[in-house]
PDB file of N, CA and C in Angstrom:
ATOM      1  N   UNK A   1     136.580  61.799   7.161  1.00  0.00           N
ATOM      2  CA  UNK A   1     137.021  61.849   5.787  1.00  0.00           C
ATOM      3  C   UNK A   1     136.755  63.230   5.219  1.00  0.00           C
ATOM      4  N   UNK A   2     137.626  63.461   4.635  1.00  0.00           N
ATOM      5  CA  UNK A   2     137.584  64.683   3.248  1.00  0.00           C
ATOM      6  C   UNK A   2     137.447  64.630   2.574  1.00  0.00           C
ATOM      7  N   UNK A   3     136.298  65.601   1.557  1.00  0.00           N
ATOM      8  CA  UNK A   3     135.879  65.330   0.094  1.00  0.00           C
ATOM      9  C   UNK A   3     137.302  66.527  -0.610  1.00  0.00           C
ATOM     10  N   UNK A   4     137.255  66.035  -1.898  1.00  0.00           N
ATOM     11  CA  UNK A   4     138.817  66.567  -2.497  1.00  0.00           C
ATOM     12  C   UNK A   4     138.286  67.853  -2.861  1.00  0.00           C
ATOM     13  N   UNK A   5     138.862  69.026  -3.000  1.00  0.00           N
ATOM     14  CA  UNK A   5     138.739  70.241  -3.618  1.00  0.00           C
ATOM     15  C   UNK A   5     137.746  69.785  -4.845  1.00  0.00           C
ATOM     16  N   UNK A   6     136.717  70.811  -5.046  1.00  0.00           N
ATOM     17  CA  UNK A   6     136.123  70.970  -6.447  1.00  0.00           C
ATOM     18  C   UNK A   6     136.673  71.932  -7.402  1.00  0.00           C
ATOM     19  N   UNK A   7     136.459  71.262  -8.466  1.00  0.00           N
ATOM     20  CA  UNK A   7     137.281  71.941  -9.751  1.00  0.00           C
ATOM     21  C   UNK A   7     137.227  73.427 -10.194  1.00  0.00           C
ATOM     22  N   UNK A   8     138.146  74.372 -10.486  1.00  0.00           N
ATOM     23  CA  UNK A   8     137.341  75.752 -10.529  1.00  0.00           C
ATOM     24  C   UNK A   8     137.188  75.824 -11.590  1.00  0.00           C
ATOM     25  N   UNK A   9     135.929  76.507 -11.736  1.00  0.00           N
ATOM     26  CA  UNK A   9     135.074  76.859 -12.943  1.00  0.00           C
ATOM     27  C   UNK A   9     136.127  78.542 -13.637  1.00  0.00           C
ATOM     28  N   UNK A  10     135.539  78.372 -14.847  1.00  0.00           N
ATOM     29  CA  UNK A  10     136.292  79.326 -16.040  1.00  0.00           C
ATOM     30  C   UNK A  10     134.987  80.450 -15.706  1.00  0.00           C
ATOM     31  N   UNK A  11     135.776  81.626 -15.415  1.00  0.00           N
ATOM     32  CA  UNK A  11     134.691  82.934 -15.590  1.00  0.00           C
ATOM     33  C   UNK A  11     135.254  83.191 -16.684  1.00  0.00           C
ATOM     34  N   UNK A  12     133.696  84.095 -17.611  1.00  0.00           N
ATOM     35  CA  UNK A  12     133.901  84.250 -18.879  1.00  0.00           C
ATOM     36  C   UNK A  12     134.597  85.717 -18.984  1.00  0.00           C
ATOM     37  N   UNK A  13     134.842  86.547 -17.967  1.00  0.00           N
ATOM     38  CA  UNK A  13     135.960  87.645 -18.209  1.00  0.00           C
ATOM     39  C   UNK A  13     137.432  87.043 -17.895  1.00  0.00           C
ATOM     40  N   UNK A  14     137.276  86.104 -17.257  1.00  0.00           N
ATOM     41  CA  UNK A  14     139.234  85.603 -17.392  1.00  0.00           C
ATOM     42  C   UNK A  14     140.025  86.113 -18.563  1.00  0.00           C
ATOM     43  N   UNK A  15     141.255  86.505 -18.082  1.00  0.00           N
ATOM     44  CA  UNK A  15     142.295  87.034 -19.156  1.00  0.00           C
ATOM     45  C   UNK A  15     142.792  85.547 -19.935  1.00  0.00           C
ATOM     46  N   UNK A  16     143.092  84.357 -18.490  1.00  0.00           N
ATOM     47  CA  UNK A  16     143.432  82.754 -18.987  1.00  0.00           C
ATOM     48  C   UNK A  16     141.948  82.184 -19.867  1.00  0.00           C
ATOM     49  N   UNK A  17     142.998  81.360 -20.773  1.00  0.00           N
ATOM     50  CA  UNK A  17     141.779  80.139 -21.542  1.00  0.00           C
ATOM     51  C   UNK A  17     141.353  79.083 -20.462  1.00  0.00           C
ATOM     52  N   UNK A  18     140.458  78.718 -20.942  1.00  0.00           N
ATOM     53  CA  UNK A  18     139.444  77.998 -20.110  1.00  0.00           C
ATOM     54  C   UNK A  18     140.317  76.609 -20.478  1.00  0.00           C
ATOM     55  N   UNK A  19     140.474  75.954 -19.216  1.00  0.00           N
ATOM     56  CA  UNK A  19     141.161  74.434 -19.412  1.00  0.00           C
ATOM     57  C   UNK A  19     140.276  73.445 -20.816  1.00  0.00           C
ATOM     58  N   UNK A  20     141.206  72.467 -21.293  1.00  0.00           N
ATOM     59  CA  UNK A  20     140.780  72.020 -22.305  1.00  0.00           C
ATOM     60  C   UNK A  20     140.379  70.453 -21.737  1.00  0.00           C
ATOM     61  N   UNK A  21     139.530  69.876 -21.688  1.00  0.00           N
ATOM     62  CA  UNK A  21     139.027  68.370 -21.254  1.00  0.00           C
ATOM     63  C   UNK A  21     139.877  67.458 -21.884  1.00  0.00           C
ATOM     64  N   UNK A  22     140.375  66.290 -21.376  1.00  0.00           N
ATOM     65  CA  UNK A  22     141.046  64.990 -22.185  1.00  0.00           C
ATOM     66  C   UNK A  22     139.862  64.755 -22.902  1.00  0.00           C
ATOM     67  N   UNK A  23     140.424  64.380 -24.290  1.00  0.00           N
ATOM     68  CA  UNK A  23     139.974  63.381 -25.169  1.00  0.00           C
ATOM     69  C   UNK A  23     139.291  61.824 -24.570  1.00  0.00           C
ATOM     70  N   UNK A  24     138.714  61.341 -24.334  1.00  0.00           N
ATOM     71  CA  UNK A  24     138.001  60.173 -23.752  1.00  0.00           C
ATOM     72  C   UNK A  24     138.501  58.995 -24.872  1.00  0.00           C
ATOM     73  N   UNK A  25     139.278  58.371 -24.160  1.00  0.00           N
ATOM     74  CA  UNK A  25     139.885  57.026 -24.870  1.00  0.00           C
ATOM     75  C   UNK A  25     138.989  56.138 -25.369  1.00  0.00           C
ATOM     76  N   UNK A  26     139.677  55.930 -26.428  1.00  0.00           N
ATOM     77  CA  UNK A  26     138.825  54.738 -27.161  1.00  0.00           C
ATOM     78  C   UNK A  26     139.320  53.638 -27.354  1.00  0.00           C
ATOM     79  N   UNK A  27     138.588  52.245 -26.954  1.00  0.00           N
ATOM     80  CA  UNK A  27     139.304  50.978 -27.086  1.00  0.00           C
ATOM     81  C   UNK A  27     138.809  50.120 -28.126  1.00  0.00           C
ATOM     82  N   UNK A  28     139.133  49.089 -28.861  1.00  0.00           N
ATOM     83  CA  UNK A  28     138.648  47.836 -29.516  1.00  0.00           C
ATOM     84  C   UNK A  28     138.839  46.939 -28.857  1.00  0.00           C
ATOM     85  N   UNK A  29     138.111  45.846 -29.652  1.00  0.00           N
ATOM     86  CA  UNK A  29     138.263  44.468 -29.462  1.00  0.00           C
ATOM     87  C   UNK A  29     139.402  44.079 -29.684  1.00  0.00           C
ATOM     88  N   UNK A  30     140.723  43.543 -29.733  1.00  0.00           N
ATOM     89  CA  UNK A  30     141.902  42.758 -29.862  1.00  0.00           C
ATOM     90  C   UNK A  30     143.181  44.278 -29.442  1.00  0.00           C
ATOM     91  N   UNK A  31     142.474  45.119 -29.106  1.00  0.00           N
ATOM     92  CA  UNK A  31     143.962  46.223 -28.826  1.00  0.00           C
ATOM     93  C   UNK A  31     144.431  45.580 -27.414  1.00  0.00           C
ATOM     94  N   UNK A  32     145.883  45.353 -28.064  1.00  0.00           N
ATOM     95  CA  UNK A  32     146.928  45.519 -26.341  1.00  0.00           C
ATOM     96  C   UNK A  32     146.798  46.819 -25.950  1.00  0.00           C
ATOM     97  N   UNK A  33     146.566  46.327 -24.621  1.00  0.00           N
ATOM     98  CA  UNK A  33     146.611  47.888 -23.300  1.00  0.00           C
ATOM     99  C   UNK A  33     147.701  47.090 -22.524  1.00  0.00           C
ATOM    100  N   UNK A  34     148.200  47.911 -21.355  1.00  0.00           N
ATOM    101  CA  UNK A  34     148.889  47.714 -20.080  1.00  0.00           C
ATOM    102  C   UNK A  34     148.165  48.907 -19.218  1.00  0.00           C
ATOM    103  N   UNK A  35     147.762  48.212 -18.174  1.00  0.00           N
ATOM    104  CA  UNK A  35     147.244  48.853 -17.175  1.00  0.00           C
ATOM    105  C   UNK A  35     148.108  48.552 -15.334  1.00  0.00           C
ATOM    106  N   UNK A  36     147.961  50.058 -14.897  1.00  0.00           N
ATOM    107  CA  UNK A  36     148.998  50.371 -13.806  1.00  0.00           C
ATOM    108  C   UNK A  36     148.931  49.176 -12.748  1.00  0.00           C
ATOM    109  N   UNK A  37     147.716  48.410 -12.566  1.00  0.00           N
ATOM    110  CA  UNK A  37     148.085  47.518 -11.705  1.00  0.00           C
ATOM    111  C   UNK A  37     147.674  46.167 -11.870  1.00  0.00           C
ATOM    112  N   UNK A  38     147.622  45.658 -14.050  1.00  0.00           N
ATOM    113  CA  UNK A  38     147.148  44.125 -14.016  1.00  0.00           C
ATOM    114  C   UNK A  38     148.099  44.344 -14.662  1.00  0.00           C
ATOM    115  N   UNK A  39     149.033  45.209 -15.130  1.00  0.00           N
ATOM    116  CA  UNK A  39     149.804  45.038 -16.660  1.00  0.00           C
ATOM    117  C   UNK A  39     149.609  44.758 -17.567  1.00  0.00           C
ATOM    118  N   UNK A  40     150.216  43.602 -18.373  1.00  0.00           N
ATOM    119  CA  UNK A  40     149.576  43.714 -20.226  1.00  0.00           C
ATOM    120  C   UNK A  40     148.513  43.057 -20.196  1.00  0.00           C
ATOM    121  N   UNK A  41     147.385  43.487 -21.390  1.00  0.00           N
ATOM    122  CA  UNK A  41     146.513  42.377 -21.612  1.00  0.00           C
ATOM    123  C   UNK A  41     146.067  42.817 -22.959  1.00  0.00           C
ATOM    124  N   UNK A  42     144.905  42.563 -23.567  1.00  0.00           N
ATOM    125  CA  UNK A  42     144.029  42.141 -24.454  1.00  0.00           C
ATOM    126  C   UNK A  42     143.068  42.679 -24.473  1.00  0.00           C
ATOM    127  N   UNK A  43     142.164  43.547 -24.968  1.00  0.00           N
ATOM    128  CA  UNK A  43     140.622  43.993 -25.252  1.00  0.00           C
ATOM    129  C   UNK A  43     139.822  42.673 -25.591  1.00  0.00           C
ATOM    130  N   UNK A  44     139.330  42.179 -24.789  1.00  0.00           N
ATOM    131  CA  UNK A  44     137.968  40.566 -25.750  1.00  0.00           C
ATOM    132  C   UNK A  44     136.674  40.914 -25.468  1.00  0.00           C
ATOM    133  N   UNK A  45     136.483  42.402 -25.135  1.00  0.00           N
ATOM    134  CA  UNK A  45     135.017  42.770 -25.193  1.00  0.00           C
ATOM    135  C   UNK A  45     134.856  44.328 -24.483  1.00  0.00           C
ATOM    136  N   UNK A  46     133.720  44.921 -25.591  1.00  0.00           N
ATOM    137  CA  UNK A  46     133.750  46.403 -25.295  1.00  0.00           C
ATOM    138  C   UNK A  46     131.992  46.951 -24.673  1.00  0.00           C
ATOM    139  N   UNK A  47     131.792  47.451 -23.597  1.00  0.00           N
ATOM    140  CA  UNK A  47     130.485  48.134 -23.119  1.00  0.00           C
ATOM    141  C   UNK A  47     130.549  49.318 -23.563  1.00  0.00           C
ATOM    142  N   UNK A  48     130.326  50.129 -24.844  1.00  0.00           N
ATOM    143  CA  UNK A  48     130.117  51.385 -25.372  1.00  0.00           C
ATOM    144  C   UNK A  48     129.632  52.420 -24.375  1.00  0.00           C
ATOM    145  N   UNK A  49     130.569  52.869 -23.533  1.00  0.00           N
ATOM    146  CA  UNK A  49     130.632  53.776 -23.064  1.00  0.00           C
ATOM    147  C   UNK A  49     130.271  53.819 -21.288  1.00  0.00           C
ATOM    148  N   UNK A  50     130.795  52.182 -21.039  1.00  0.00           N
ATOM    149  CA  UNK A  50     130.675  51.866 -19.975  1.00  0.00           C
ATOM    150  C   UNK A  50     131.900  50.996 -19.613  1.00  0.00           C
ATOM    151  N   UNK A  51     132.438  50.436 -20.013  1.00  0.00           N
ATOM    152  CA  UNK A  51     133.793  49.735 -19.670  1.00  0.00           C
ATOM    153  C   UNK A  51     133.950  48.928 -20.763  1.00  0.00           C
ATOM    154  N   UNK A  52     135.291  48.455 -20.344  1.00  0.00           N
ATOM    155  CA  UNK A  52     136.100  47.373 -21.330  1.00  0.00           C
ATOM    156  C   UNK A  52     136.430  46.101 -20.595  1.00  0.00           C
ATOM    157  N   UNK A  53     135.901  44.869 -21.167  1.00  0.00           N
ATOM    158  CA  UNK A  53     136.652  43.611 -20.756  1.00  0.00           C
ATOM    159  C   UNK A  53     138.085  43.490 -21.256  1.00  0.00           C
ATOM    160  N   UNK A  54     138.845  42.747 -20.256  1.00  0.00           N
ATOM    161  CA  UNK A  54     140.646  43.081 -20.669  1.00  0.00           C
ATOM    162  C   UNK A  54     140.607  41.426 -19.913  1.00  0.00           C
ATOM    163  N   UNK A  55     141.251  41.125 -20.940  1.00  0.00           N
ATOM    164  CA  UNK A  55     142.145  39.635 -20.544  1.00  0.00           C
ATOM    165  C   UNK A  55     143.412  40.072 -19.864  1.00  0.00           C
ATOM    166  N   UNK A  56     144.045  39.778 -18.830  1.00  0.00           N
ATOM    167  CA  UNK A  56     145.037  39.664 -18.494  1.00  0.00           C
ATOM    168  C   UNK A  56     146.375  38.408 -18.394  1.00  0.00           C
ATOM    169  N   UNK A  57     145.390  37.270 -18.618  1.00  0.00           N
ATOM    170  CA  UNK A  57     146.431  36.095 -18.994  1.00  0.00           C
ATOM    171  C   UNK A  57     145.799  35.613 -17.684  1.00  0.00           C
ATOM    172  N   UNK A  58     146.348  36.265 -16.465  1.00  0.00           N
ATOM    173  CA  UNK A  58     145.721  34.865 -14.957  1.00  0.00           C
ATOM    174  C   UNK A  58     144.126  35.549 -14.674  1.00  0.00           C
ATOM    175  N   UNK A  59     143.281  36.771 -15.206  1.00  0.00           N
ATOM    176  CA  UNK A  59     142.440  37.023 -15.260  1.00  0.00           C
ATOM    177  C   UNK A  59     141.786  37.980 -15.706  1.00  0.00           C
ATOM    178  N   UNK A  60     140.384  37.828 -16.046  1.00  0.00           N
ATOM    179  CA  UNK A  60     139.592  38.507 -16.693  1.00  0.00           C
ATOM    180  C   UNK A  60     139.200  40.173 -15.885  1.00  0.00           C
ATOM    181  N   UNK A  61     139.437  41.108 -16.320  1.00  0.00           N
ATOM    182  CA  UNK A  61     138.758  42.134 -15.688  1.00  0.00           C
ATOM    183  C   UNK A  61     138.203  43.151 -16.451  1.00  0.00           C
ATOM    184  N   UNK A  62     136.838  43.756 -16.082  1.00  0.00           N
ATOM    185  CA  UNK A  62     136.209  44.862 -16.025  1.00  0.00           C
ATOM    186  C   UNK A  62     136.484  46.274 -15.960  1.00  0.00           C
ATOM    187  N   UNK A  63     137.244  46.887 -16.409  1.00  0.00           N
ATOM    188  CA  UNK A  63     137.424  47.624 -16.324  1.00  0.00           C
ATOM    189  C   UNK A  63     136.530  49.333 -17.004  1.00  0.00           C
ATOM    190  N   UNK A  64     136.123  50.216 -16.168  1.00  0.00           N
ATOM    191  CA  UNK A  64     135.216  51.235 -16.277  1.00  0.00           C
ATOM    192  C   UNK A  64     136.007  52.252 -16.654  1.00  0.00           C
ATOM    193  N   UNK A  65     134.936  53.176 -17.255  1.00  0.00           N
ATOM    194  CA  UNK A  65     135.036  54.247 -17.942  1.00  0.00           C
ATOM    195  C   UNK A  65     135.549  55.270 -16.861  1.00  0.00           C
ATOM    196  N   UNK A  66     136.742  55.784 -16.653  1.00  0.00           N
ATOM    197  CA  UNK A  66     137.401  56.849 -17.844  1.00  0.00           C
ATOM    198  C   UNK A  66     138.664  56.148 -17.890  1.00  0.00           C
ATOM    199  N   UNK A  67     138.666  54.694 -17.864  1.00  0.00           N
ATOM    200  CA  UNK A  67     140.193  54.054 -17.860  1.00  0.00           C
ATOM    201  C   UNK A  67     141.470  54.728 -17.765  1.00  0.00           C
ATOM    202  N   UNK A  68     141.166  55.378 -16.458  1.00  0.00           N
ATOM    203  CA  UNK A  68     142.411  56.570 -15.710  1.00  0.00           C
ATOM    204  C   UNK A  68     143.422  55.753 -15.830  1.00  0.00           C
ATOM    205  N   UNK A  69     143.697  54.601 -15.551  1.00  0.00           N
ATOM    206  CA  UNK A  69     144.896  53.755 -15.068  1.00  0.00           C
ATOM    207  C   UNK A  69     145.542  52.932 -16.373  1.00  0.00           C
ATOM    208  N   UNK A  70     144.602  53.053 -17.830  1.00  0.00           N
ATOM    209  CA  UNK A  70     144.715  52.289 -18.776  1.00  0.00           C
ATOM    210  C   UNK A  70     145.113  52.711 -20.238  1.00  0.00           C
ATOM    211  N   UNK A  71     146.218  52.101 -20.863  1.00  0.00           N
ATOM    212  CA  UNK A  71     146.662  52.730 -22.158  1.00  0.00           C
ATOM    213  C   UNK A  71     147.267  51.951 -22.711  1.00  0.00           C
ATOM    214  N   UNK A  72     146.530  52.025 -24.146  1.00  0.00           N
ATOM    215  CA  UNK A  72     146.481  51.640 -25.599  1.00  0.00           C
ATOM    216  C   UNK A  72     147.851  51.351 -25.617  1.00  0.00           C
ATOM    217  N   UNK A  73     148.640  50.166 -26.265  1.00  0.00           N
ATOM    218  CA  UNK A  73     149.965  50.148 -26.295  1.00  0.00           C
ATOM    219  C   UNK A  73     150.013  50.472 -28.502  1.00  0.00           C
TER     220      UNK A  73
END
């Protein structure tokens, strides 16, 4: 196995701006999401800064922080 390229770091003489970080999503309790591989569901419970419970209708899932795969409808 291969570990993936590491990210390159910003030297502080670069002529380029230093990349800007995503915003870190924020969920509630009752927001519809759709996620890439349960599809639609439901927020019915939030771990502050550790995951989100998501109803999906045939099941409940866990889903963790940085909810790459997950968005707020």
């Amino acid at each position: 196995m291969t570990k993936p390229p590491a990210p390159k770091r910003h030297l502080p003489t670069s002529p380029f701006k230093a990349p800007v970080a995503p915003a870190p999503k924020h969920f509630a309790v009752g927001d519809q999401v759709t996620h890439d591989m349960y599809g639609l569901g439901r927020v019915i419970g939030i771990e502050t800064g550790v995951a989100a419970l998501v109803d999906f209708g045939s099941e409940q899932v866990r889903i963790l922080v940085p909810y790459a795969k997950m968005t707020k409808l």
